[in-house]
N, C-alpha and C. Protein backbone atom coordinates (compact mmCIF):
# COMPACT_ATOMS: atom_id res chain seq x y z
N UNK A 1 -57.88 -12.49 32.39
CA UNK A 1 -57.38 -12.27 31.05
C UNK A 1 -58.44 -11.51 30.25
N UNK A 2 -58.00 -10.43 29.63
CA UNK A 2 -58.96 -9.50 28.61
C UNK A 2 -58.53 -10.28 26.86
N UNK A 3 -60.12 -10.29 26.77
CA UNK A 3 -59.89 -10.70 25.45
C UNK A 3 -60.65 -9.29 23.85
N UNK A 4 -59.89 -9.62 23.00
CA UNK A 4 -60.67 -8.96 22.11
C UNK A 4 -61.76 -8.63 22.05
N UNK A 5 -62.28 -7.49 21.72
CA UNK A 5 -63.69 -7.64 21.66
C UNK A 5 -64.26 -7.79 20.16
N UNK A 6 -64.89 -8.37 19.46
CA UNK A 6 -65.23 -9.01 18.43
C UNK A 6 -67.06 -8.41 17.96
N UNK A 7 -66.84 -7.99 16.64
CA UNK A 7 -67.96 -7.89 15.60
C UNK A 7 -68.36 -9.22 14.72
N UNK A 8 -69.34 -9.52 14.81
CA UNK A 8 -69.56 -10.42 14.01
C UNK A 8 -71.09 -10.44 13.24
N UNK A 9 -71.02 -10.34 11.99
CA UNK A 9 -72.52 -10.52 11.55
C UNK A 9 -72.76 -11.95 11.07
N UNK A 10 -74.52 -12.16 11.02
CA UNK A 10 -74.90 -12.82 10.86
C UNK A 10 -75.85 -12.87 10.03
N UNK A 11 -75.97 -13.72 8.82
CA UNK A 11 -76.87 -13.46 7.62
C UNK A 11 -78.04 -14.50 7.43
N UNK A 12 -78.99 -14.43 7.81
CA UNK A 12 -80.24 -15.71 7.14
C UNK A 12 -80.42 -15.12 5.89
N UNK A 13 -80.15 -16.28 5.26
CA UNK A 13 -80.87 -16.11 3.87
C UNK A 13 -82.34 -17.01 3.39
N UNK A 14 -83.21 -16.55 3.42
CA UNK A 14 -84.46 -17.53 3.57
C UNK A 14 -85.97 -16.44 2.83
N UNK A 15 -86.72 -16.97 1.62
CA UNK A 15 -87.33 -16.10 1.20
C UNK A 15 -88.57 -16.25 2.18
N UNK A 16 -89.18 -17.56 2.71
CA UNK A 16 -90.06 -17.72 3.62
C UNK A 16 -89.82 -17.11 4.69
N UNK A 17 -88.79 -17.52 5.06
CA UNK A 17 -88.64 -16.63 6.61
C UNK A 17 -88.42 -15.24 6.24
N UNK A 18 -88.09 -15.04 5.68
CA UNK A 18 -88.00 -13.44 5.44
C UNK A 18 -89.37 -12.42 5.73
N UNK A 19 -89.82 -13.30 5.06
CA UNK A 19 -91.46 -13.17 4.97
C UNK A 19 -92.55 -13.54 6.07
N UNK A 20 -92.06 -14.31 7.58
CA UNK A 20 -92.44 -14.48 8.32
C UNK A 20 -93.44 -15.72 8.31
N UNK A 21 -92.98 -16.67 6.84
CA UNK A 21 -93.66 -17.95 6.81
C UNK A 21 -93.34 -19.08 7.60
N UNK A 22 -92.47 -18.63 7.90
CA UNK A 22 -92.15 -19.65 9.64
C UNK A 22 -90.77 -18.86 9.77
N UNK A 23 -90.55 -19.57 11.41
CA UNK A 23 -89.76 -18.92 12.36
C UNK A 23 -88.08 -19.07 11.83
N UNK A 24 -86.90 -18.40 11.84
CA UNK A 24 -86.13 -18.58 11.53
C UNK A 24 -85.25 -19.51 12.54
N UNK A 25 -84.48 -20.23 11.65
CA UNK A 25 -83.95 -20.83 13.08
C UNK A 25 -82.28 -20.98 12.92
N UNK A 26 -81.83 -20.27 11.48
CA UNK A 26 -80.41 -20.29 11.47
C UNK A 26 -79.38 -18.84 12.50
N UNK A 27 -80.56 -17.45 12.55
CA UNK A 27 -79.48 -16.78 13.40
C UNK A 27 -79.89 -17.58 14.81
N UNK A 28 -80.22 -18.03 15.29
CA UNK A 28 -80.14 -18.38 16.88
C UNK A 28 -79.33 -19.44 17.14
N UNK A 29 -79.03 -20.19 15.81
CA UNK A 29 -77.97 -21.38 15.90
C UNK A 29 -76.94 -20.93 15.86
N UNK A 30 -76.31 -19.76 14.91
CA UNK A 30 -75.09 -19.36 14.59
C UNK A 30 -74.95 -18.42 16.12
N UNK A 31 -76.08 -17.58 16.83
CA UNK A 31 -75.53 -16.89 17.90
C UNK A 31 -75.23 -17.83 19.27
N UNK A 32 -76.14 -18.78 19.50
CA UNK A 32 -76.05 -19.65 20.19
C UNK A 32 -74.61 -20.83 20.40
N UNK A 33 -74.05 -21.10 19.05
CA UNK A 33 -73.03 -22.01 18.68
C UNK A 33 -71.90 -20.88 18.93
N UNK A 34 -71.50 -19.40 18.46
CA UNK A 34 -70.83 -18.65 18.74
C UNK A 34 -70.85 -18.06 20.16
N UNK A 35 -71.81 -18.06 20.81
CA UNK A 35 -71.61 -17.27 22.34
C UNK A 35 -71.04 -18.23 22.86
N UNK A 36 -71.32 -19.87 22.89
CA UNK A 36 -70.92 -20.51 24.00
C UNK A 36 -69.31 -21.21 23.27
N UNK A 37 -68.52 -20.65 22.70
CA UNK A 37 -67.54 -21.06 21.94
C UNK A 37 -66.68 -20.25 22.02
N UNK A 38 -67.27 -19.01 21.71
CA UNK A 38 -66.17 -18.03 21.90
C UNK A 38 -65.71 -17.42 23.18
N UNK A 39 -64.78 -16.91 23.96
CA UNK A 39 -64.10 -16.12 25.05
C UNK A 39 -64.00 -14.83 24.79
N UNK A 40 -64.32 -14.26 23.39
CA UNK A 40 -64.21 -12.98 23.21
C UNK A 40 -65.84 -12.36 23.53
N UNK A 41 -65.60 -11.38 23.60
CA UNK A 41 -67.16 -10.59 23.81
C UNK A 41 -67.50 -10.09 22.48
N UNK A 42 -68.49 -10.46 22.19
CA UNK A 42 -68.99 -10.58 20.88
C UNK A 42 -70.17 -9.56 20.90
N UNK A 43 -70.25 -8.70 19.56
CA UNK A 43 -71.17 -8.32 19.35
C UNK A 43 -72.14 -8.40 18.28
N UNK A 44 -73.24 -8.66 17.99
CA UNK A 44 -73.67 -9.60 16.84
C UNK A 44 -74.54 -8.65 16.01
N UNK A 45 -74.53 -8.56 14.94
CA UNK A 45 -75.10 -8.03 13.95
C UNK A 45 -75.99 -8.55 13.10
N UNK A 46 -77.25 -8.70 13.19
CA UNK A 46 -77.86 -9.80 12.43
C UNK A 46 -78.73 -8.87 11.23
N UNK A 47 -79.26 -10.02 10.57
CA UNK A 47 -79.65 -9.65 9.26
C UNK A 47 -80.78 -10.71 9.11
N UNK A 48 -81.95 -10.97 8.65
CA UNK A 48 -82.60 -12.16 7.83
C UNK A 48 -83.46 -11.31 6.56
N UNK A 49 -82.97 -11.74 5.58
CA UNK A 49 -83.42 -11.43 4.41
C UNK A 49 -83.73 -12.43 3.39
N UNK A 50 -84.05 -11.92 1.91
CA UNK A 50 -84.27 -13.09 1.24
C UNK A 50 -83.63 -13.66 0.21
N UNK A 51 -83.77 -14.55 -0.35
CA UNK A 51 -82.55 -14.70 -1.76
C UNK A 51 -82.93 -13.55 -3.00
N UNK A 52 -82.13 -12.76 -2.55
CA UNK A 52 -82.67 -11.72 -3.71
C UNK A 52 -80.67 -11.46 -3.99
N UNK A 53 -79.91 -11.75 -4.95
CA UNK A 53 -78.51 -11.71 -4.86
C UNK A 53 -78.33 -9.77 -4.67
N UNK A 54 -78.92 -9.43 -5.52
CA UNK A 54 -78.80 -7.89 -5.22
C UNK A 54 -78.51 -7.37 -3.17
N UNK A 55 -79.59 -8.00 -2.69
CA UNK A 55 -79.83 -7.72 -0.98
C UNK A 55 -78.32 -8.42 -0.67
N UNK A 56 -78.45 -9.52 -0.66
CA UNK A 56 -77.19 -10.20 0.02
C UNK A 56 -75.76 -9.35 -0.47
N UNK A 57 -75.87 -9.25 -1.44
CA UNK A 57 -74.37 -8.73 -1.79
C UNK A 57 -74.52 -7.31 -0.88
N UNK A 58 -75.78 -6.75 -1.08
CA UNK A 58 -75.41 -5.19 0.00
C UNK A 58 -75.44 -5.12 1.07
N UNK A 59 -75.90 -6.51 1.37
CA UNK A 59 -76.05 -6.78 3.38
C UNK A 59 -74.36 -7.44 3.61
N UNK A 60 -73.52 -8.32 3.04
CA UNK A 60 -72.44 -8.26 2.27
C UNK A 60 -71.76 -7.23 2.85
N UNK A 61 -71.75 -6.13 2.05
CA UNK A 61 -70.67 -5.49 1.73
C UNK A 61 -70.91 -3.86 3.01
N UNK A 62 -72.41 -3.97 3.74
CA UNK A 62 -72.23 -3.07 4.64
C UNK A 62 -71.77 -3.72 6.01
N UNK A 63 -72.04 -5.08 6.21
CA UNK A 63 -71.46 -5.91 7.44
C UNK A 63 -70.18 -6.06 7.37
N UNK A 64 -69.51 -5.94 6.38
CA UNK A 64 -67.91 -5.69 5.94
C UNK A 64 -67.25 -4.38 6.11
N UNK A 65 -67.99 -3.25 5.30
CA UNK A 65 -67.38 -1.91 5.14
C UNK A 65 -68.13 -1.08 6.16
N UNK A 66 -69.32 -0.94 6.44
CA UNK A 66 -69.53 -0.14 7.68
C UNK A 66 -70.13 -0.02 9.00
N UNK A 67 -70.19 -1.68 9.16
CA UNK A 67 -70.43 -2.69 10.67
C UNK A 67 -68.92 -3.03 10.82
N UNK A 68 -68.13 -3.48 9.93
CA UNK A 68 -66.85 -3.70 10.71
C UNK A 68 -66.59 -5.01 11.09
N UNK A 69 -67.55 -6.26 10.65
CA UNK A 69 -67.33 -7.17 11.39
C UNK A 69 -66.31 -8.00 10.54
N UNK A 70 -65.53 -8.55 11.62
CA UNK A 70 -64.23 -9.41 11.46
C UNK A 70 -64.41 -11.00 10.71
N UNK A 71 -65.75 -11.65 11.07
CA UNK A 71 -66.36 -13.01 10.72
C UNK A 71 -67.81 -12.41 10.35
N UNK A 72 -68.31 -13.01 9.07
CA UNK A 72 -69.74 -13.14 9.01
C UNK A 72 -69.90 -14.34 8.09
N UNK A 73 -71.19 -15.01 9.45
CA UNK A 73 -71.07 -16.17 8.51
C UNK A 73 -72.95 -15.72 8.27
N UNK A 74 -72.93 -16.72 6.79
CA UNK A 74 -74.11 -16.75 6.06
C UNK A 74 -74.62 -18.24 6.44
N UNK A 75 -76.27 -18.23 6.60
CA UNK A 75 -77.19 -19.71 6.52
C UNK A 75 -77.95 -19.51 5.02
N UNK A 76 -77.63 -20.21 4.54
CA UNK A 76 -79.25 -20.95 3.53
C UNK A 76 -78.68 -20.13 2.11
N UNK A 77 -79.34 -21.18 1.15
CA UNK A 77 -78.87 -20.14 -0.13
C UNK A 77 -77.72 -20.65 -1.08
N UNK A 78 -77.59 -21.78 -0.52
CA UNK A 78 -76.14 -22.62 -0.88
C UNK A 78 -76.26 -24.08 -1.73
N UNK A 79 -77.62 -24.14 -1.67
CA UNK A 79 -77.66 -25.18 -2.95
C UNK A 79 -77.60 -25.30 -4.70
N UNK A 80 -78.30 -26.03 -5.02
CA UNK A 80 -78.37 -25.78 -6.67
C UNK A 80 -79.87 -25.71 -6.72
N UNK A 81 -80.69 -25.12 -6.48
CA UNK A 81 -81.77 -24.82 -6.11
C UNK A 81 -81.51 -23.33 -7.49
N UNK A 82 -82.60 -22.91 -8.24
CA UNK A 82 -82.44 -21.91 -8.68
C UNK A 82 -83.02 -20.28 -8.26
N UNK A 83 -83.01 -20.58 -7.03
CA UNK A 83 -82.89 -18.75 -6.08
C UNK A 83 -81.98 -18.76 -5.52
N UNK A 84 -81.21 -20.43 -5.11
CA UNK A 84 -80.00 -20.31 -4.47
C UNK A 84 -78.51 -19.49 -4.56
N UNK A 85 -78.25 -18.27 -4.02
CA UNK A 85 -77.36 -17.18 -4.91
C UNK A 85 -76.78 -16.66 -4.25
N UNK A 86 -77.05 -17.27 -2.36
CA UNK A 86 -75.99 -16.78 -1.76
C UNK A 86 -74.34 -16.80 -2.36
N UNK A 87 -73.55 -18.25 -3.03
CA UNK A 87 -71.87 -18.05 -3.16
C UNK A 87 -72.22 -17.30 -4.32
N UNK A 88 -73.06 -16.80 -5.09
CA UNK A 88 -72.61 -16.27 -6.02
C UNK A 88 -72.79 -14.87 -5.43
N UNK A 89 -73.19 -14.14 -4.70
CA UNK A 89 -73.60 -13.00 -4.11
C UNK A 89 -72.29 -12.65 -3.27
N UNK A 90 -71.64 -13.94 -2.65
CA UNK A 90 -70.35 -13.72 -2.02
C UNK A 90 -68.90 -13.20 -2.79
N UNK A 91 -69.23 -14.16 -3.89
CA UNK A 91 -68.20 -14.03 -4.78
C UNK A 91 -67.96 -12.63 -4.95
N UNK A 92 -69.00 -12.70 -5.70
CA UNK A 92 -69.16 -10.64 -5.86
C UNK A 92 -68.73 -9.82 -5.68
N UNK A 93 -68.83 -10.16 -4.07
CA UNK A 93 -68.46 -8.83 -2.89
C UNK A 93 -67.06 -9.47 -2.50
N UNK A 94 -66.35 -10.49 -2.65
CA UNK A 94 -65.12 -10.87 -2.29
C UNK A 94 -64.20 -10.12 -2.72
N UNK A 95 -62.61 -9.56 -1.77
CA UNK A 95 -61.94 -9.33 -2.83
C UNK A 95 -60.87 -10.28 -2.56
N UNK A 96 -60.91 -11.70 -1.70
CA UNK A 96 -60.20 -12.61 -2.25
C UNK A 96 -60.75 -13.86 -1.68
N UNK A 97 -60.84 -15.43 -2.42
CA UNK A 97 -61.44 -16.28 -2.12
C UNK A 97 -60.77 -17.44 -1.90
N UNK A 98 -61.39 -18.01 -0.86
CA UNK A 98 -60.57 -19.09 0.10
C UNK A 98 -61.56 -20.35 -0.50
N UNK A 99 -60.37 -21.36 -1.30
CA UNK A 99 -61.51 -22.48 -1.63
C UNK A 99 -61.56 -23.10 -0.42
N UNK A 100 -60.52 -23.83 0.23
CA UNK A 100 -60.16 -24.24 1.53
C UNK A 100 -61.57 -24.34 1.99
N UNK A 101 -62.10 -23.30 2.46
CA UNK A 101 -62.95 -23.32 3.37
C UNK A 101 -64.58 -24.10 2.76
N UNK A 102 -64.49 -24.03 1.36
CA UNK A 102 -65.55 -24.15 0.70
C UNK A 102 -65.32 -25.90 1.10
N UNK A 103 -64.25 -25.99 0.45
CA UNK A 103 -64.00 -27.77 0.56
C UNK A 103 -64.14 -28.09 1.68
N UNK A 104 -64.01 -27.86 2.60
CA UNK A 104 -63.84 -28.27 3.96
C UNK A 104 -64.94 -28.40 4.85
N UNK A 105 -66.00 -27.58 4.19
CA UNK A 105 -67.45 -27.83 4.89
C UNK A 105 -67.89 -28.40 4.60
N UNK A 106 -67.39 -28.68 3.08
CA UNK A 106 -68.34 -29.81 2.56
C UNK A 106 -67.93 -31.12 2.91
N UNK A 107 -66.37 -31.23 3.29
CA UNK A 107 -66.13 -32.82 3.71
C UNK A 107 -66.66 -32.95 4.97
N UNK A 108 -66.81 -31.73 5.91
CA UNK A 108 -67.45 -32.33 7.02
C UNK A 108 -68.93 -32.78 6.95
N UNK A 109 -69.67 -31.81 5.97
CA UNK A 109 -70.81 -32.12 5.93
C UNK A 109 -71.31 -33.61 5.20
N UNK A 110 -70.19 -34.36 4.51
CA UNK A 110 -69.98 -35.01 4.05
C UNK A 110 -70.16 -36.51 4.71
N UNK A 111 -69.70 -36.11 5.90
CA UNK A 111 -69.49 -37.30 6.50
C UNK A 111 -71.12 -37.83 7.72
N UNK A 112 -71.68 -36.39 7.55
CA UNK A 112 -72.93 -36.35 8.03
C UNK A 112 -74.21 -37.15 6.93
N UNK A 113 -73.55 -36.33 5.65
CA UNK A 113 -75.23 -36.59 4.62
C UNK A 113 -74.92 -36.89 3.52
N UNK A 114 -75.30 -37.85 2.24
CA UNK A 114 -74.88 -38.07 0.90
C UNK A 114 -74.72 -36.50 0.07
N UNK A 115 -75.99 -35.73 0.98
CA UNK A 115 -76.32 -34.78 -0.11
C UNK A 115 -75.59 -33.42 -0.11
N UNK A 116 -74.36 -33.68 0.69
CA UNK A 116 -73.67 -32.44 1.06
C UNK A 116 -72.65 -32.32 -0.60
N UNK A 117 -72.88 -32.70 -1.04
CA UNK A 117 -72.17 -32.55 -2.26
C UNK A 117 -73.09 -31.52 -3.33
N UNK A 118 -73.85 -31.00 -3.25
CA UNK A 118 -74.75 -30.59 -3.91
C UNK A 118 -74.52 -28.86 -3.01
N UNK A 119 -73.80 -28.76 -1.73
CA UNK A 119 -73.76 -27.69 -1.43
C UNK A 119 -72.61 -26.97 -2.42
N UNK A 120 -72.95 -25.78 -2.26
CA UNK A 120 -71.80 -24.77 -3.27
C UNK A 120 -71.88 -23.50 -2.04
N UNK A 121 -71.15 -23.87 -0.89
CA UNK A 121 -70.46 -22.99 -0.10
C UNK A 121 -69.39 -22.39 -0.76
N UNK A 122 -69.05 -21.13 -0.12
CA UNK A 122 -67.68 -20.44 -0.62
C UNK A 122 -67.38 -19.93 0.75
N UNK A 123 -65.95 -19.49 0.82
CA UNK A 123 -65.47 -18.85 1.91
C UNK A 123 -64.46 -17.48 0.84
N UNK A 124 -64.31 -16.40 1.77
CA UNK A 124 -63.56 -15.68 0.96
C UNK A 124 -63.47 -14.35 2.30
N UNK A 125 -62.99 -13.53 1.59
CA UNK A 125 -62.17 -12.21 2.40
C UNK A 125 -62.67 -10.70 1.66
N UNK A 126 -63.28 -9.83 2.43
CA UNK A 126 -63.04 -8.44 2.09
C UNK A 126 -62.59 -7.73 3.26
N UNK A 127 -61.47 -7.12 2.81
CA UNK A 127 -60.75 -6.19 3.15
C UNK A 127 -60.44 -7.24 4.42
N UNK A 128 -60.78 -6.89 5.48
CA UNK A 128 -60.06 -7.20 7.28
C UNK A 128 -61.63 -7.97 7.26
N UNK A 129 -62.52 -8.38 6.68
CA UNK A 129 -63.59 -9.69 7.07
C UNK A 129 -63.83 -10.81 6.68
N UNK A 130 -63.80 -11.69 7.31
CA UNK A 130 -63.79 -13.48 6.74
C UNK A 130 -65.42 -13.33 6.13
N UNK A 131 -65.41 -14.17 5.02
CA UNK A 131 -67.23 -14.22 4.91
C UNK A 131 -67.06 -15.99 4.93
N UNK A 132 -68.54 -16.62 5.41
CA UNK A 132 -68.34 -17.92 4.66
C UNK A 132 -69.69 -18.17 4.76
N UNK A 133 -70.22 -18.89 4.05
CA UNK A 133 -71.58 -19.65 3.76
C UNK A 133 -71.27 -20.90 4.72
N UNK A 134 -72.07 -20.99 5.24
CA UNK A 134 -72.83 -21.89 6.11
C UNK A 134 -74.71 -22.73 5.21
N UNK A 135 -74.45 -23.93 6.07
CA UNK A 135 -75.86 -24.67 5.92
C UNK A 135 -76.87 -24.50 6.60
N UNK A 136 -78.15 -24.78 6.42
CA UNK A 136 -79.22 -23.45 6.70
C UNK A 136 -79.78 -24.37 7.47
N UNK A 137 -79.40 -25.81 7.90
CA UNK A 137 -80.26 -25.86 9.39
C UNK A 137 -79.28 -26.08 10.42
N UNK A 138 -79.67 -25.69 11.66
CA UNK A 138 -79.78 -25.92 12.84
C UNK A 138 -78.25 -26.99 13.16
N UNK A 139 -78.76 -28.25 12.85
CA UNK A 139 -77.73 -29.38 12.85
C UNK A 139 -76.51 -29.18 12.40
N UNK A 140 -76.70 -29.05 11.01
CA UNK A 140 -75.51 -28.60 9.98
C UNK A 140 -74.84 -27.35 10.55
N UNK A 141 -75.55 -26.36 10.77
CA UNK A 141 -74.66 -25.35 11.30
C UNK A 141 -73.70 -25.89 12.28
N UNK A 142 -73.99 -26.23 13.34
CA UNK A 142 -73.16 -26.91 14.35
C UNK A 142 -71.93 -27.84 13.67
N UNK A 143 -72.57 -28.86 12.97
CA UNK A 143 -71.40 -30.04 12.53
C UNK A 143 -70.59 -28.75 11.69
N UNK A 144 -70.99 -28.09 10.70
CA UNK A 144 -69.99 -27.15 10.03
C UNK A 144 -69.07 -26.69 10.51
N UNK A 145 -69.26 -25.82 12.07
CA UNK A 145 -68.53 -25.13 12.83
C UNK A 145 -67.71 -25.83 13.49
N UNK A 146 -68.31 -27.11 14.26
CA UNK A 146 -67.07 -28.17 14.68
C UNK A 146 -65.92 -28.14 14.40
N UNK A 147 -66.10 -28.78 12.52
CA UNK A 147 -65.39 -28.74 11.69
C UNK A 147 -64.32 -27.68 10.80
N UNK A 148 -64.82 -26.59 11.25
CA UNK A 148 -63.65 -25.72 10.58
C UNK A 148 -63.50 -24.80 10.81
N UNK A 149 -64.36 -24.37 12.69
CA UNK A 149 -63.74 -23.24 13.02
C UNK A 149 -62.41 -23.12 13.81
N UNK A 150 -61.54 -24.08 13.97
CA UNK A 150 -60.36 -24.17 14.56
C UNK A 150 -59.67 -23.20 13.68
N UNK A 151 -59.87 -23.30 12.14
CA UNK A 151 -59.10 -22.13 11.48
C UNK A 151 -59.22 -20.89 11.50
N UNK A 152 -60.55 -20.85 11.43
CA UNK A 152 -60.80 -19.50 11.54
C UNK A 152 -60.50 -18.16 11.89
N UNK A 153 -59.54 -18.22 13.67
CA UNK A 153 -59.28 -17.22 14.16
C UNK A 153 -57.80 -16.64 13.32
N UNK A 154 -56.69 -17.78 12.77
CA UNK A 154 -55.78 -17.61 11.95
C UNK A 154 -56.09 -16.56 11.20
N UNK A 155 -57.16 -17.07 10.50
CA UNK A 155 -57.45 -16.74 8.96
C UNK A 155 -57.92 -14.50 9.25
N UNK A 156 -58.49 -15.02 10.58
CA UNK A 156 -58.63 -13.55 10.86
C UNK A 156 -57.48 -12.99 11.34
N UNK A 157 -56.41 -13.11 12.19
CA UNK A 157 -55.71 -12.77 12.25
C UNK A 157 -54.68 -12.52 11.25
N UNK A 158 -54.56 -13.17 10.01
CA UNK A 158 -53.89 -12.79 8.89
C UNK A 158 -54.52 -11.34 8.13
N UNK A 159 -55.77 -11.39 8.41
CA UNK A 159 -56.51 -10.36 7.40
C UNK A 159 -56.37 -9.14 8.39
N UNK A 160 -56.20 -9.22 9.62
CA UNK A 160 -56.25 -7.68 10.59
C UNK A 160 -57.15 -7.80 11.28
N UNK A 161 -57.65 -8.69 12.09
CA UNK A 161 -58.77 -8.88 12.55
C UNK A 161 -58.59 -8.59 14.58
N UNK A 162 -59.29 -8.91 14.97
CA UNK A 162 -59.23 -9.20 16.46
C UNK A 162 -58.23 -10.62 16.68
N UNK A 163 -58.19 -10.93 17.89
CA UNK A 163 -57.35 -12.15 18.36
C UNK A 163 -58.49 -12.91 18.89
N UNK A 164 -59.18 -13.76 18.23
CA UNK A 164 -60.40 -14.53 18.63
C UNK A 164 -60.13 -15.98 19.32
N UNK A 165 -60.16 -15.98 20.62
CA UNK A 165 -59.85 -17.22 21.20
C UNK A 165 -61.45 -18.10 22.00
N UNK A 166 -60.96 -19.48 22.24
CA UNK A 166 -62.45 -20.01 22.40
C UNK A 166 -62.14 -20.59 23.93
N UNK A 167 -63.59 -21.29 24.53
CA UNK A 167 -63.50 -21.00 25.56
C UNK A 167 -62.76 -22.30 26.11
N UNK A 168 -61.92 -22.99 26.66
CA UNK A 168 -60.99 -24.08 27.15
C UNK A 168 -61.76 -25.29 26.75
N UNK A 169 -63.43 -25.42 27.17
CA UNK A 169 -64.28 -26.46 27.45
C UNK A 169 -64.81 -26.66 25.99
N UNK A 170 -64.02 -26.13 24.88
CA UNK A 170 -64.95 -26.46 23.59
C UNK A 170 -64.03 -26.81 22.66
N UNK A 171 -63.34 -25.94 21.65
CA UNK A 171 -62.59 -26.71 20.84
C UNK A 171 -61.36 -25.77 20.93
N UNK A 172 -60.72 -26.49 20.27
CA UNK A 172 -58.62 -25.61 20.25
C UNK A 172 -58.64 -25.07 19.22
N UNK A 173 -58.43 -23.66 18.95
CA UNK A 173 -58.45 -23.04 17.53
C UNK A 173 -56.77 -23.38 17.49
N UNK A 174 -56.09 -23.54 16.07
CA UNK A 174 -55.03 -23.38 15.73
C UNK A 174 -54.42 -22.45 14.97
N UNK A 175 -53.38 -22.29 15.78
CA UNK A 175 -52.38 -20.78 15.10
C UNK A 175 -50.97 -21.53 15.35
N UNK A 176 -49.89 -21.30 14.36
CA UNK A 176 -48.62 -21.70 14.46
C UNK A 176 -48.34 -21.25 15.35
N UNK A 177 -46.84 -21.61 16.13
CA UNK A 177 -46.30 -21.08 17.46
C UNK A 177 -46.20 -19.64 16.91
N UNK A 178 -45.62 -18.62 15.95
CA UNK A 178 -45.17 -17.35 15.68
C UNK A 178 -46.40 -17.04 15.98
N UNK A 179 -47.64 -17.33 15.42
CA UNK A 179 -48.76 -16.46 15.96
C UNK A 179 -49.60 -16.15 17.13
N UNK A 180 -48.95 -16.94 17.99
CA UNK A 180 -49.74 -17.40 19.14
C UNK A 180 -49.16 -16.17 20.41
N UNK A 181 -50.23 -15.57 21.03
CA UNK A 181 -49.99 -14.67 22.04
C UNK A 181 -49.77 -14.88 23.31
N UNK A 182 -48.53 -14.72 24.10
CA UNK A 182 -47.94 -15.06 25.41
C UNK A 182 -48.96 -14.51 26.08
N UNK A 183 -49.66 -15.95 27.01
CA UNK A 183 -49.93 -15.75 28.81
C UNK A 183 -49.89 -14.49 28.76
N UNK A 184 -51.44 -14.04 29.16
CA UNK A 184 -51.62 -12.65 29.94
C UNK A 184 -51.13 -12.27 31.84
């Protein structure tokens, strides 16, 4: 069976790591949690920069408009912290926003930590690309994705995306029967 082949960027947001004050450790979670999940052949686009909202919104809006990628998810940048500016940097560049997704990380993350309430994730759409903020460690990334990438491939397939399927041994993405593609 041939599957889509898939763009995807990946955003650290981290002013230390940016800076090489220690090692980053959110793109190797997000590529690591995505290679062994996904069935599509993926090609990854990474980024680590710093909370500067100006950068993010243009790392943003070229991983959207002229990388092409279908999913980009963001680490770090998502608290009430005051450099924290990743959702507002998302917002920005959105041209439509999915609370859904915002709520939904947070109930999973919820069930992990008291302090997941204090996150201000957003999820949202430009043009044919999902964006969503993600939590900036390691752990959290994982429990996040558990939790709410079953939607995900939908959500791309509504916007024009690839047909993103995962690999049997991990989790069941869901698509209504109309969307679902007949046995190769």
């Amino acid at each position: 069976m041939t599957h889509d082949p898939v763009r995807i960027g990946l955003v650290s947001i981290s002013d230390r790591a940016s800076r090489g004050v220690y090692e980053d450790e959110g793109l190797p979670a997000l590529q690591s949690w995505l290679t062994a999940t996904l069935a599509n052949p993926a090609t990854f686009v990474t980024r680590l920069i710093p909370d500067e909202q100006a950068q993010i919104e243009s790392t943003l809006i070229e991983l959207a408009d002229a990388e092409h990628c279908a999913l980009i998810l963001t680490t770090g940048g998502t608290g009430p912290a005051p450099r924290d500016v990743t959702p507002e940097a998302t917002l920005a560049v959105a041209h439509r926003v999915l609370p859904g997704f915002g709520e939904a990380m947070r109930a999973v993350s919820l069930q992990h930590v008291p302090t997941a309430i204090l996150s201000r994730q957003v999820g949202g759409t430009r043009g044919s690309s999902l964006i969503l903020n993600l939590p900036g460690q390691p752990k959290a990334i994982k429990e996040t994705l558990d939790g709410v990438f079953a939607a995900i491939p939908y959500c791309i397939d509504l916007i024009g995306g690839p047909y993103l399927e995962t690999r049997p041994d991990t989790l069941t993405v869901f698509r209504p029967k109309s969307a679902l593609r007949p046995p190769a």
